[in-house]
C-alpha atoms as a PDB file:
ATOM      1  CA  UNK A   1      -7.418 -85.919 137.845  1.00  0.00           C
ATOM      2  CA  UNK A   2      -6.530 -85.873 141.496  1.00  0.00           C
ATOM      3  CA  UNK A   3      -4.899 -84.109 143.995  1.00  0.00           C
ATOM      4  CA  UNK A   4      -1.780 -85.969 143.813  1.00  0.00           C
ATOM      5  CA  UNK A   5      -1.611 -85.609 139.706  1.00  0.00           C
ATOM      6  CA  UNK A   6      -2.185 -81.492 140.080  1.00  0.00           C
ATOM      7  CA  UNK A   7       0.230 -81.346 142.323  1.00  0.00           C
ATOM      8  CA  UNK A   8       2.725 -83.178 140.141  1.00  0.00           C
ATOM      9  CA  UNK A   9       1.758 -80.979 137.110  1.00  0.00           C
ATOM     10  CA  UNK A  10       2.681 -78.092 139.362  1.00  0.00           C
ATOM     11  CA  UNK A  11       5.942 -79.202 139.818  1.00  0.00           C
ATOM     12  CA  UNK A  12       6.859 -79.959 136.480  1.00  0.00           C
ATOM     13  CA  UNK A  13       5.398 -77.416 134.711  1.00  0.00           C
ATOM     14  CA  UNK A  14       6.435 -74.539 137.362  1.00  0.00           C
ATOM     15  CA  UNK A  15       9.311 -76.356 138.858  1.00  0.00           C
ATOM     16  CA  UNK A  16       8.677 -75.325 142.124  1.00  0.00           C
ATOM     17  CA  UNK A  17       7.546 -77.847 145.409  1.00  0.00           C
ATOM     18  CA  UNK A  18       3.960 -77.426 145.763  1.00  0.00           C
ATOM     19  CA  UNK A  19       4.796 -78.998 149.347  1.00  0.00           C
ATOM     20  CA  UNK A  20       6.902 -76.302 150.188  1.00  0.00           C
ATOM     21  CA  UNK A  21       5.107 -74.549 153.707  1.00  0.00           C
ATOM     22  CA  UNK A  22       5.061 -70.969 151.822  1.00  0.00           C
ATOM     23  CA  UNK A  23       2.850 -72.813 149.213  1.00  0.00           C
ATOM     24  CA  UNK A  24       1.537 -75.754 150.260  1.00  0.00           C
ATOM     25  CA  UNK A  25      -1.839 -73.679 151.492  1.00  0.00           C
ATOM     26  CA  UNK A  26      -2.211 -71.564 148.324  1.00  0.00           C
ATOM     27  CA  UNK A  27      -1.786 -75.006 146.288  1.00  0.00           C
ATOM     28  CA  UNK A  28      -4.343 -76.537 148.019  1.00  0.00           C
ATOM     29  CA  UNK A  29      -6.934 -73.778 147.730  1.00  0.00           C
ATOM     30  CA  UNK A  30      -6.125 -73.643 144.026  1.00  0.00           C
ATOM     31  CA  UNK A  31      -6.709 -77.249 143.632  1.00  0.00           C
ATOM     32  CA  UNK A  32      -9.832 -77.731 146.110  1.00  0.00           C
ATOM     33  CA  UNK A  33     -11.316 -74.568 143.965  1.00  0.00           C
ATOM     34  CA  UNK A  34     -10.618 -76.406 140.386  1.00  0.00           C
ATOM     35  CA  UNK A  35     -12.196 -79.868 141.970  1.00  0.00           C
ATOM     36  CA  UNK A  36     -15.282 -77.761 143.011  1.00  0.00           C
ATOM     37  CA  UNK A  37     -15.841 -75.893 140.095  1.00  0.00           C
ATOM     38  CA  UNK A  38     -15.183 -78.992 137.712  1.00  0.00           C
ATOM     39  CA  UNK A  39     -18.435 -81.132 139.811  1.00  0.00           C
ATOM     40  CA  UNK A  40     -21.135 -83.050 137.484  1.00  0.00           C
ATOM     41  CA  UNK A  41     -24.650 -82.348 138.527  1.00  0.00           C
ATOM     42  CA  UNK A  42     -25.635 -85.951 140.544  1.00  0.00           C
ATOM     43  CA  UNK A  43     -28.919 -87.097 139.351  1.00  0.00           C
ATOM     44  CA  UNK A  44     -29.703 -89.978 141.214  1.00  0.00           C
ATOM     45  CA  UNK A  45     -27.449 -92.421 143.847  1.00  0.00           C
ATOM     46  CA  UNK A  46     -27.409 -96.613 144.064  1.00  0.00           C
ATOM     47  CA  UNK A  47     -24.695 -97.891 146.491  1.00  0.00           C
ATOM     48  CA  UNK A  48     -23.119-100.884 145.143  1.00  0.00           C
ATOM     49  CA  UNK A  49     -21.008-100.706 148.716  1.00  0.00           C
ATOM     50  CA  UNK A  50     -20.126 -98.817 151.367  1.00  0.00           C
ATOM     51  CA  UNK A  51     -17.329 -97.437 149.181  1.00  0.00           C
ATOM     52  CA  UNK A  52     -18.631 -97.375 145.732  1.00  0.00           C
ATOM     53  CA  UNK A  53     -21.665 -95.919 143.999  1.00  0.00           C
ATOM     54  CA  UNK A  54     -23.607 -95.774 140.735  1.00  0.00           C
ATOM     55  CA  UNK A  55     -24.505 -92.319 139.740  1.00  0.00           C
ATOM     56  CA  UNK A  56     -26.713 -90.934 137.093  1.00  0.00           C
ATOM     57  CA  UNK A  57     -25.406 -87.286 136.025  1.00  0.00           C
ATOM     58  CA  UNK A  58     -25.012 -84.590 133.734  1.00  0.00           C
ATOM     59  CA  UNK A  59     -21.906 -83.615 132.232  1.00  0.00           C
ATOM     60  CA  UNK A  60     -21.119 -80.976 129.376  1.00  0.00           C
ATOM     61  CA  UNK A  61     -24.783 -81.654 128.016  1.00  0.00           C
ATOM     62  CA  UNK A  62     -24.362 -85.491 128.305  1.00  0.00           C
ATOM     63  CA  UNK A  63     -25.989 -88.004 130.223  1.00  0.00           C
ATOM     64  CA  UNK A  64     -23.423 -90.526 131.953  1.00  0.00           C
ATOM     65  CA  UNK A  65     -23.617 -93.663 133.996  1.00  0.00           C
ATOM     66  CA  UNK A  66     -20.766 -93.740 136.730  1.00  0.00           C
ATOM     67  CA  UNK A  67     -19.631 -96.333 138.324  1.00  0.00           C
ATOM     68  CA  UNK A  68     -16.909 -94.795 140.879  1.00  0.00           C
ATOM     69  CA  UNK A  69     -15.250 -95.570 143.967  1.00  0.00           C
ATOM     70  CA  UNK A  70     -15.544 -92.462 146.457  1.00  0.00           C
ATOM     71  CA  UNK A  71     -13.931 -90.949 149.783  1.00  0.00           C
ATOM     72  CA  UNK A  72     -15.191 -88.556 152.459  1.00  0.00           C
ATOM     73  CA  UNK A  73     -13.075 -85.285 153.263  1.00  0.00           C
ATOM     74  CA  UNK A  74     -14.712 -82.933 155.380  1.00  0.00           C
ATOM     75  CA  UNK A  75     -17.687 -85.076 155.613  1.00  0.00           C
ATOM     76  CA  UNK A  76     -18.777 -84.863 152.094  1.00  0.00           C
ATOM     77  CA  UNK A  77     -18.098 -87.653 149.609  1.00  0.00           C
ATOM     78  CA  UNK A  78     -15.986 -86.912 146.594  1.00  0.00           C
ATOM     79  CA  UNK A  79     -15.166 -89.209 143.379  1.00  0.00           C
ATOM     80  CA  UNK A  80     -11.639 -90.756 143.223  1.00  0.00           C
ATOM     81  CA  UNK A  81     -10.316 -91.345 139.709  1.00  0.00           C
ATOM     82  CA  UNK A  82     -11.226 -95.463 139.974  1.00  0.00           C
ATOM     83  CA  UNK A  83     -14.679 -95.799 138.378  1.00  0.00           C
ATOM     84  CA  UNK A  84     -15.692 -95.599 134.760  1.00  0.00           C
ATOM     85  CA  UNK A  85     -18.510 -93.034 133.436  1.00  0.00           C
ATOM     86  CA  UNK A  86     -20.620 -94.278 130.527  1.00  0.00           C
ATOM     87  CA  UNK A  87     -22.756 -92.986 127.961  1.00  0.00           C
ATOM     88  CA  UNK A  88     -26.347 -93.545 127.930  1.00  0.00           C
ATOM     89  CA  UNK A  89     -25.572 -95.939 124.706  1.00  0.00           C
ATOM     90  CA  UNK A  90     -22.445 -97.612 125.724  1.00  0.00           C
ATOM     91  CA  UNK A  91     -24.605 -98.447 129.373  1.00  0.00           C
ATOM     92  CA  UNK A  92     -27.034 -99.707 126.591  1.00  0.00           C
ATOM     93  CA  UNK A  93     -24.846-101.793 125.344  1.00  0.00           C
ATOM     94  CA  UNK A  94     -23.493-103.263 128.552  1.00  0.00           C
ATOM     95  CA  UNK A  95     -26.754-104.011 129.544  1.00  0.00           C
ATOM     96  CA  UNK A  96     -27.773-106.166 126.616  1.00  0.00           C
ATOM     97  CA  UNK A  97     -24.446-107.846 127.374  1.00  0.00           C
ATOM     98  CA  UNK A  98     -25.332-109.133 130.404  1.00  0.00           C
ATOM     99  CA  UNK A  99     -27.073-112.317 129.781  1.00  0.00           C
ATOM    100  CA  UNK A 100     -23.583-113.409 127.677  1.00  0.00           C
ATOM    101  CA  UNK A 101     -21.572-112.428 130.698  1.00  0.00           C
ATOM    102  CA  UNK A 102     -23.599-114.005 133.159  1.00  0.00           C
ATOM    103  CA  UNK A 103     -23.736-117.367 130.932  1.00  0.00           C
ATOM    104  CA  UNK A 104     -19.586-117.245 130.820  1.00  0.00           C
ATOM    105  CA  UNK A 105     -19.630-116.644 134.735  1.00  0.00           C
ATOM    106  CA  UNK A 106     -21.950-120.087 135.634  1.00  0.00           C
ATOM    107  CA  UNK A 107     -19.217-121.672 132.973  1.00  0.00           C
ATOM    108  CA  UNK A 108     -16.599-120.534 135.274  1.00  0.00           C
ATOM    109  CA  UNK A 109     -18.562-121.281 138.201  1.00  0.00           C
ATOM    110  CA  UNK A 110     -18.711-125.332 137.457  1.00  0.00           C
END
């Protein structure tokens, strides 16, 4: 979910303009609040590149490998919706597909 998707919900949902000046700041508190309370407890960081980052964390009791572009605001990074979050036994499985996919990439390659 992000910013832009909330804010569209609003709309629809309230039908009101949650860019309107009188509510544009209360909007944004609302929605900065949910995206704060709604954080995964990071585990441990790789950077793939400058942008993007593999994550180990907890969420609801699970244990998830994310793969997830991010952004800075206010000089912390935050997730963006682009990324995938797996399971410790779907990353399993990717994992012991990897010597298939890197066979059909050197196919490619020549």
């Amino acid at each position: 979910m992000t910013t832009t998707m909330v804010r569209a919900t609003v709309s629809k949902r309230f039908n009101i303009d949650p860019s309107h000046p009188d509510l544009k700041i209360f909007v944004k508190s609302v929605v900065d609040s949910f995206f704060e309370s709604t954080q995964v407890e990071e585990k441990e960081s790789k950077q793939l590149t400058k942008k993007r980052l593999i994550t180990l964390q907890q969420y609801n009791g699970t244990t998830l490998v994310s793969i997830r572009e991010y952004f800075t605001r206010d000089g912390r990074e935050l997730p963006t919706s682009k990324g995938i979050s797996l399971p410790i036994d779907q990353w399993e499985a990717l994992k012991n597909a990897i010597t298939a996919i890197e066979r059909d990439i050197e196919k490619l390659e020549y």
